[in-house]
Protein backbone atom coordinates (compact mmCIF):
# COMPACT_ATOMS: atom_id res chain seq x y z
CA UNK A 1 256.29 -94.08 171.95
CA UNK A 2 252.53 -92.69 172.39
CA UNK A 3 249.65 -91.81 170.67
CA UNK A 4 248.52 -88.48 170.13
CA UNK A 5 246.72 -86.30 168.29
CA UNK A 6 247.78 -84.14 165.76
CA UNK A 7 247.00 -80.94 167.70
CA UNK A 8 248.63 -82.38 170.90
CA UNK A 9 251.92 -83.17 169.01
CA UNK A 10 251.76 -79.02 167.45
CA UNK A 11 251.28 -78.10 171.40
CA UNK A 12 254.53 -80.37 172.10
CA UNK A 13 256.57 -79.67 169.91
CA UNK A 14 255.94 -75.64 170.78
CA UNK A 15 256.32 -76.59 174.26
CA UNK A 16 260.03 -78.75 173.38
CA UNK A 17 261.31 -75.90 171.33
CA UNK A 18 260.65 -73.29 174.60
CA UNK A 19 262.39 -76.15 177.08
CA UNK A 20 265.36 -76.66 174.98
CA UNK A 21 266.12 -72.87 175.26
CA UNK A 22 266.39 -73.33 178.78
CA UNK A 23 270.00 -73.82 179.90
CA UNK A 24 270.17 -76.84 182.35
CA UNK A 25 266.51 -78.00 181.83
CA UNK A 26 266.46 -81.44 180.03
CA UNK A 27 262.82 -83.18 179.00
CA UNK A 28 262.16 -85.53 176.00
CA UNK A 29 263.00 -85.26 172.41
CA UNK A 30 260.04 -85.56 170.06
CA UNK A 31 262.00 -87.50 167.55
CA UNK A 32 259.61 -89.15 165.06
CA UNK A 33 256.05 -88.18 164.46
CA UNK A 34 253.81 -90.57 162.11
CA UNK A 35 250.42 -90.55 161.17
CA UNK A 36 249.12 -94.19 160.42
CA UNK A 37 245.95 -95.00 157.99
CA UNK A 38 245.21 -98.04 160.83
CA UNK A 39 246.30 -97.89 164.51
CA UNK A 40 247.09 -100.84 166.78
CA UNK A 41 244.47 -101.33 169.85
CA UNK A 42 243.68 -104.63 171.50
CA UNK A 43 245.40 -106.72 169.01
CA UNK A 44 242.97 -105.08 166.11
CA UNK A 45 243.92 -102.60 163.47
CA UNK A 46 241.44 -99.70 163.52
CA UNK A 47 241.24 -97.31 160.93
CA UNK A 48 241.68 -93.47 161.73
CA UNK A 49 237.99 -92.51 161.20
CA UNK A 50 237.02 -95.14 163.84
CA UNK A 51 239.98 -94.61 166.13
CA UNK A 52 238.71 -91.38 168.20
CA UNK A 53 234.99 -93.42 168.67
CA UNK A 54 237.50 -96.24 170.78
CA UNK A 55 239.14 -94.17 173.10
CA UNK A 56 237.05 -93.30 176.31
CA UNK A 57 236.64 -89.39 176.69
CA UNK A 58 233.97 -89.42 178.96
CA UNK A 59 233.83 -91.41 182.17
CA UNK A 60 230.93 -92.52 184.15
CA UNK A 61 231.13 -90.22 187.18
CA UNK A 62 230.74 -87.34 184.46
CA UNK A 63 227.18 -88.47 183.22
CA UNK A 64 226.34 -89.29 187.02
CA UNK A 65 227.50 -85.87 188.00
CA UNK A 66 226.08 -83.79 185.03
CA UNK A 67 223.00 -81.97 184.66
CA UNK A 68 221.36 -82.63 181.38
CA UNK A 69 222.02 -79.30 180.22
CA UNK A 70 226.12 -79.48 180.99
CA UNK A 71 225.90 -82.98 180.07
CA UNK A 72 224.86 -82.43 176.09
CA UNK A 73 227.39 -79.30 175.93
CA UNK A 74 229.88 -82.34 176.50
CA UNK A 75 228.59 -84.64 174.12
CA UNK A 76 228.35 -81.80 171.43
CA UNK A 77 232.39 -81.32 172.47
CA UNK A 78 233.36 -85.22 172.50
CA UNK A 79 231.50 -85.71 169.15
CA UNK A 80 233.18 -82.60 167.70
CA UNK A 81 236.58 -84.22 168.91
CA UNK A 82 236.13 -87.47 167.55
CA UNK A 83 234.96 -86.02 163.86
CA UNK A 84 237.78 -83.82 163.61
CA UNK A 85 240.75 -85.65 165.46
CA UNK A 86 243.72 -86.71 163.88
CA UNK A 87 245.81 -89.45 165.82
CA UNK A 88 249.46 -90.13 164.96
CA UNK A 89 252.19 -92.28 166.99
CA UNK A 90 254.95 -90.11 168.56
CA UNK A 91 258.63 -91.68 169.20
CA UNK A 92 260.21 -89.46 171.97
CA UNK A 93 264.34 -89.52 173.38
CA UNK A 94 263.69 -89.98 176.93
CA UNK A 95 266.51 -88.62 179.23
CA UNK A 96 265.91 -92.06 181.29
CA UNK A 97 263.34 -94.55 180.03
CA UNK A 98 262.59 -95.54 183.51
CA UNK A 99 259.99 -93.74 185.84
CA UNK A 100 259.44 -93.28 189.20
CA UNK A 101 255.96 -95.62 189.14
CA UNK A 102 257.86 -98.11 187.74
CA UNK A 103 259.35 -98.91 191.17
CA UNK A 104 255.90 -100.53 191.39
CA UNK A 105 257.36 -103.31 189.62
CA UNK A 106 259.15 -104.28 192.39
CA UNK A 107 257.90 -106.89 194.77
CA UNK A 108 257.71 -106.74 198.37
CA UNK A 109 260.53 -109.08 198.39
CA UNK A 110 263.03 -107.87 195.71
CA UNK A 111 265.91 -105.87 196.77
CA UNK A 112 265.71 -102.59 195.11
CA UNK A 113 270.06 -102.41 195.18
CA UNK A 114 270.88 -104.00 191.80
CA UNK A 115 268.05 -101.75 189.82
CA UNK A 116 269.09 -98.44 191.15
CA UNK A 117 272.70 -99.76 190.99
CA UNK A 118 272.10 -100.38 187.30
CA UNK A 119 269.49 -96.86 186.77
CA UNK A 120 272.74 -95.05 188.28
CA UNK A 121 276.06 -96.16 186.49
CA UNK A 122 273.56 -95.75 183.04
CA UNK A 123 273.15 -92.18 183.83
CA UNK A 124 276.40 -91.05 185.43
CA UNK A 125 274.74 -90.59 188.87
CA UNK A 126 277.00 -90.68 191.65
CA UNK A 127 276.44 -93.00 194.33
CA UNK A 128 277.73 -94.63 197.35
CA UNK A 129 278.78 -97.96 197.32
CA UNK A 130 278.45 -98.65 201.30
CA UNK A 131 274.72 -96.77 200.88
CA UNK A 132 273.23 -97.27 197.50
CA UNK A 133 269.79 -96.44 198.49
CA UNK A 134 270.53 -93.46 200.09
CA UNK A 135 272.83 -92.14 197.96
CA UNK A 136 270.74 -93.07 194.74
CA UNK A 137 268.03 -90.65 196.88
CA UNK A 138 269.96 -88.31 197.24
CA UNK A 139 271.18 -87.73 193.78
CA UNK A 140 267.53 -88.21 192.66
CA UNK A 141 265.80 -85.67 195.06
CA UNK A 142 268.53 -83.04 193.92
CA UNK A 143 267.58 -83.23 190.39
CA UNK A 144 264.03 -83.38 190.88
CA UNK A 145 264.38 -79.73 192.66
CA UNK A 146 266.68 -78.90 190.44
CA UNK A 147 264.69 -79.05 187.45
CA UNK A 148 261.37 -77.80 189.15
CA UNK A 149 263.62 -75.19 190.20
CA UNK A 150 265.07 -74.61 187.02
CA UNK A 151 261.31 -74.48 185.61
CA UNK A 152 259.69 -72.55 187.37
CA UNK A 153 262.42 -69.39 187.07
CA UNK A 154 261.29 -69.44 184.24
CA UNK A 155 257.86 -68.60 184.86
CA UNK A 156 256.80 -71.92 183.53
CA UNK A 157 255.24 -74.75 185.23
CA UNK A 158 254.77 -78.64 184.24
CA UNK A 159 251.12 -78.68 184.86
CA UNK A 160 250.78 -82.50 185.60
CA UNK A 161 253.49 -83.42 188.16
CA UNK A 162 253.15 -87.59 188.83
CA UNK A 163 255.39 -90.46 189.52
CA UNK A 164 254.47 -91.46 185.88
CA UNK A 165 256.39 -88.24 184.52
CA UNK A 166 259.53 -87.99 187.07
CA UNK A 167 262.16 -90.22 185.57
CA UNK A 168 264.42 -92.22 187.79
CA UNK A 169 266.94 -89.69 187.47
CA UNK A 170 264.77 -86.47 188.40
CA UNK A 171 263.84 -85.11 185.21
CA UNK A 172 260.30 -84.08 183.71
CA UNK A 173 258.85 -85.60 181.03
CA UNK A 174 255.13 -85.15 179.04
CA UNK A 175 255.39 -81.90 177.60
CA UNK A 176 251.83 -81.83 176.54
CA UNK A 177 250.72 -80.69 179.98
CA UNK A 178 253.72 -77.59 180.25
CA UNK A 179 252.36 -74.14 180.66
CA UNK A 180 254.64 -71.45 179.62
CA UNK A 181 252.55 -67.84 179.13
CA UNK A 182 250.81 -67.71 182.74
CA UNK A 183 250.00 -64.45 184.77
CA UNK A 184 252.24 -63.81 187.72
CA UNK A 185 248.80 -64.40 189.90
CA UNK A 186 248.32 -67.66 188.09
CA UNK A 187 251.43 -68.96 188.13
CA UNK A 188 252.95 -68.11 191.78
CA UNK A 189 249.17 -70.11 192.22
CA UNK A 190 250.53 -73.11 190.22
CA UNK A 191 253.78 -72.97 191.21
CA UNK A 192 253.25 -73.05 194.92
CA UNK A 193 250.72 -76.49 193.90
CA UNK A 194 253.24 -77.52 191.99
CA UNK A 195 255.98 -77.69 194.24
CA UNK A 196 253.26 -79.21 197.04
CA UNK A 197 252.56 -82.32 194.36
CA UNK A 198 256.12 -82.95 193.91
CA UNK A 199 257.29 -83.12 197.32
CA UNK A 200 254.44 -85.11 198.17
CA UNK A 201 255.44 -87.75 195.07
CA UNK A 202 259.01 -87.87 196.50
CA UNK A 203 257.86 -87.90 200.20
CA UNK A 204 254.77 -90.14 199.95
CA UNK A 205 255.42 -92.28 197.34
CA UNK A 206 259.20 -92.48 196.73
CA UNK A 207 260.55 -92.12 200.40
CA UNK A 208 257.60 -93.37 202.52
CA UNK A 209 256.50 -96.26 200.03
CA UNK A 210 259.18 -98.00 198.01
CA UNK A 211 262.35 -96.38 199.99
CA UNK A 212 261.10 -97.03 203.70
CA UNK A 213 262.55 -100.41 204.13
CA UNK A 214 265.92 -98.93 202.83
CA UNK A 215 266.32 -95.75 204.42
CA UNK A 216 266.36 -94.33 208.50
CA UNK A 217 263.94 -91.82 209.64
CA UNK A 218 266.63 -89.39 210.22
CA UNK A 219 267.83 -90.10 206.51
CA UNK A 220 264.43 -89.56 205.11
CA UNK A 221 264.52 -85.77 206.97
CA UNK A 222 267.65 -85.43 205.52
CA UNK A 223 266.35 -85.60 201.83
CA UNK A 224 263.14 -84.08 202.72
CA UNK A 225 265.17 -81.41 203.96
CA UNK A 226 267.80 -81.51 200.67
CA UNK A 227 264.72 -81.33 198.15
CA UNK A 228 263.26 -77.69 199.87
CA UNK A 229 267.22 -76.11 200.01
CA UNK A 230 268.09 -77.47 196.46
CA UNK A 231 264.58 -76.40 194.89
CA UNK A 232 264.93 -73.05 197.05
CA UNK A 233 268.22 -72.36 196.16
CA UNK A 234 267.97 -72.91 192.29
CA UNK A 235 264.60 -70.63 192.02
CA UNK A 236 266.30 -67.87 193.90
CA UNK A 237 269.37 -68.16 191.73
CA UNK A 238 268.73 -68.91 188.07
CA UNK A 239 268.02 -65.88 185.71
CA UNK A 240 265.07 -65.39 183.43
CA UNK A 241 265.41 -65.54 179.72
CA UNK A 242 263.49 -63.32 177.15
CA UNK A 243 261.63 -65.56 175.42
């Protein structure tokens, strides 16, 4: 559940209906969309008219950065946003509620076993019982290049790849930051930065930061390795739809 404005939600739900048409691709579910006369923040109830004047648009580094002129083009655009914005609260079907960042959660001395033991039977992901870790990995770099994969054959692109939108069993969630009616130019451009951000999420962060305790080196290769082939492999062989 989320907040969002009204024009966001139009954008996802435009975005859902193009993913669901996509055989193999599985994202969130906008299930339930309502627009409140007060919305919760910080334990208060603020009305709608007042809600948009709360939320932080514009950070510090933008006023430091700014020149005046730039600067009051943005405060004519933030002021035009919060007049006209609409907020509502968004219930989405998450294929897994659990994220990659959520790892975080994890202490330096919890065993990571029993919660990817637990993520896995949920889902159906097949694992290893003498190498839980690893095999956990495994099955969760597949997917991940399988649905990039799957994504971009399409022509389309996610547009804000982050271990806050991979779900702990490889799919891609957030569909207010998909992109589906790109250029070739622009989207081989996005694509290719695309795939470089996810690889470095599972490399960097999954692999390298929570896994690295868990897994060899020559193990880690081995699903570096598995992500390129699987994410290779799928782009090369799944067909374009009309759309």
């Amino acid at each position: 559940m989320g907040f969002e404005t009204l024009e966001d939600v139009e954008y996802v739900i435009a975005n859902y209906d193009l993913c669901k048409r996509i055989p193999g691709f599985v994202t969130e579910i906008p299930l339930l969309i309502v627009k409140p006369k007060n919305i919760p923040l910080n334990s208060e109830s603020i009305p709608q008219s007042e809600f948009a004047y709360r939320v932080p648009v514009l950070s510090r580094s933008s006023f430091m950065k700014a020149d005046r002129e730039t600067l009051k083009a943005e405060e004519d655009r933030v002021e035009d946003y919060r007049s006209t914005a609409e907020f509502v609260i968004v219930l989405r079907l998450l294929p897994c509620a659990h994220r990659i960042e959520d790892l975080e959660d994890l202490t330096e001395t919890q065993d990571p076993t029993n919660y990817i033991t637990q993520i896995a039977a949920k889902h159906n992901l097949e694992t290893d019982p003498a190498q839980p870790v690893f095999s956990y990995l495994s099955a969760l770099c597949y997917n991940t290049a399988s649905q990039l994969g799957i994504l971009h054959a399409q022509g389309a692109i996610h547009g804000c790849i982050s271990s806050h939108n991979i779900t702990m069993t490889g799919h891609l969630v957030d569909l207010d930051s998909f992109e589906f009616h790109l250029t070739q130019s622009k989207f081989i451009e996005k694509s290719k930065r695309e795939f470089g951000t996810t690889r470095n999420v599972i490399t960097n962060i999954l692999l390298d930061f929570y896994a690295k305790e868990y897994i060899s080196d020559e193990q880690r290769q081995h699903l570096i390795s598995e992500f390129h082939r699987t994410y290779s492999f799928i782009l090369a062989t799944t067909p374009r739809l009309d759309r």
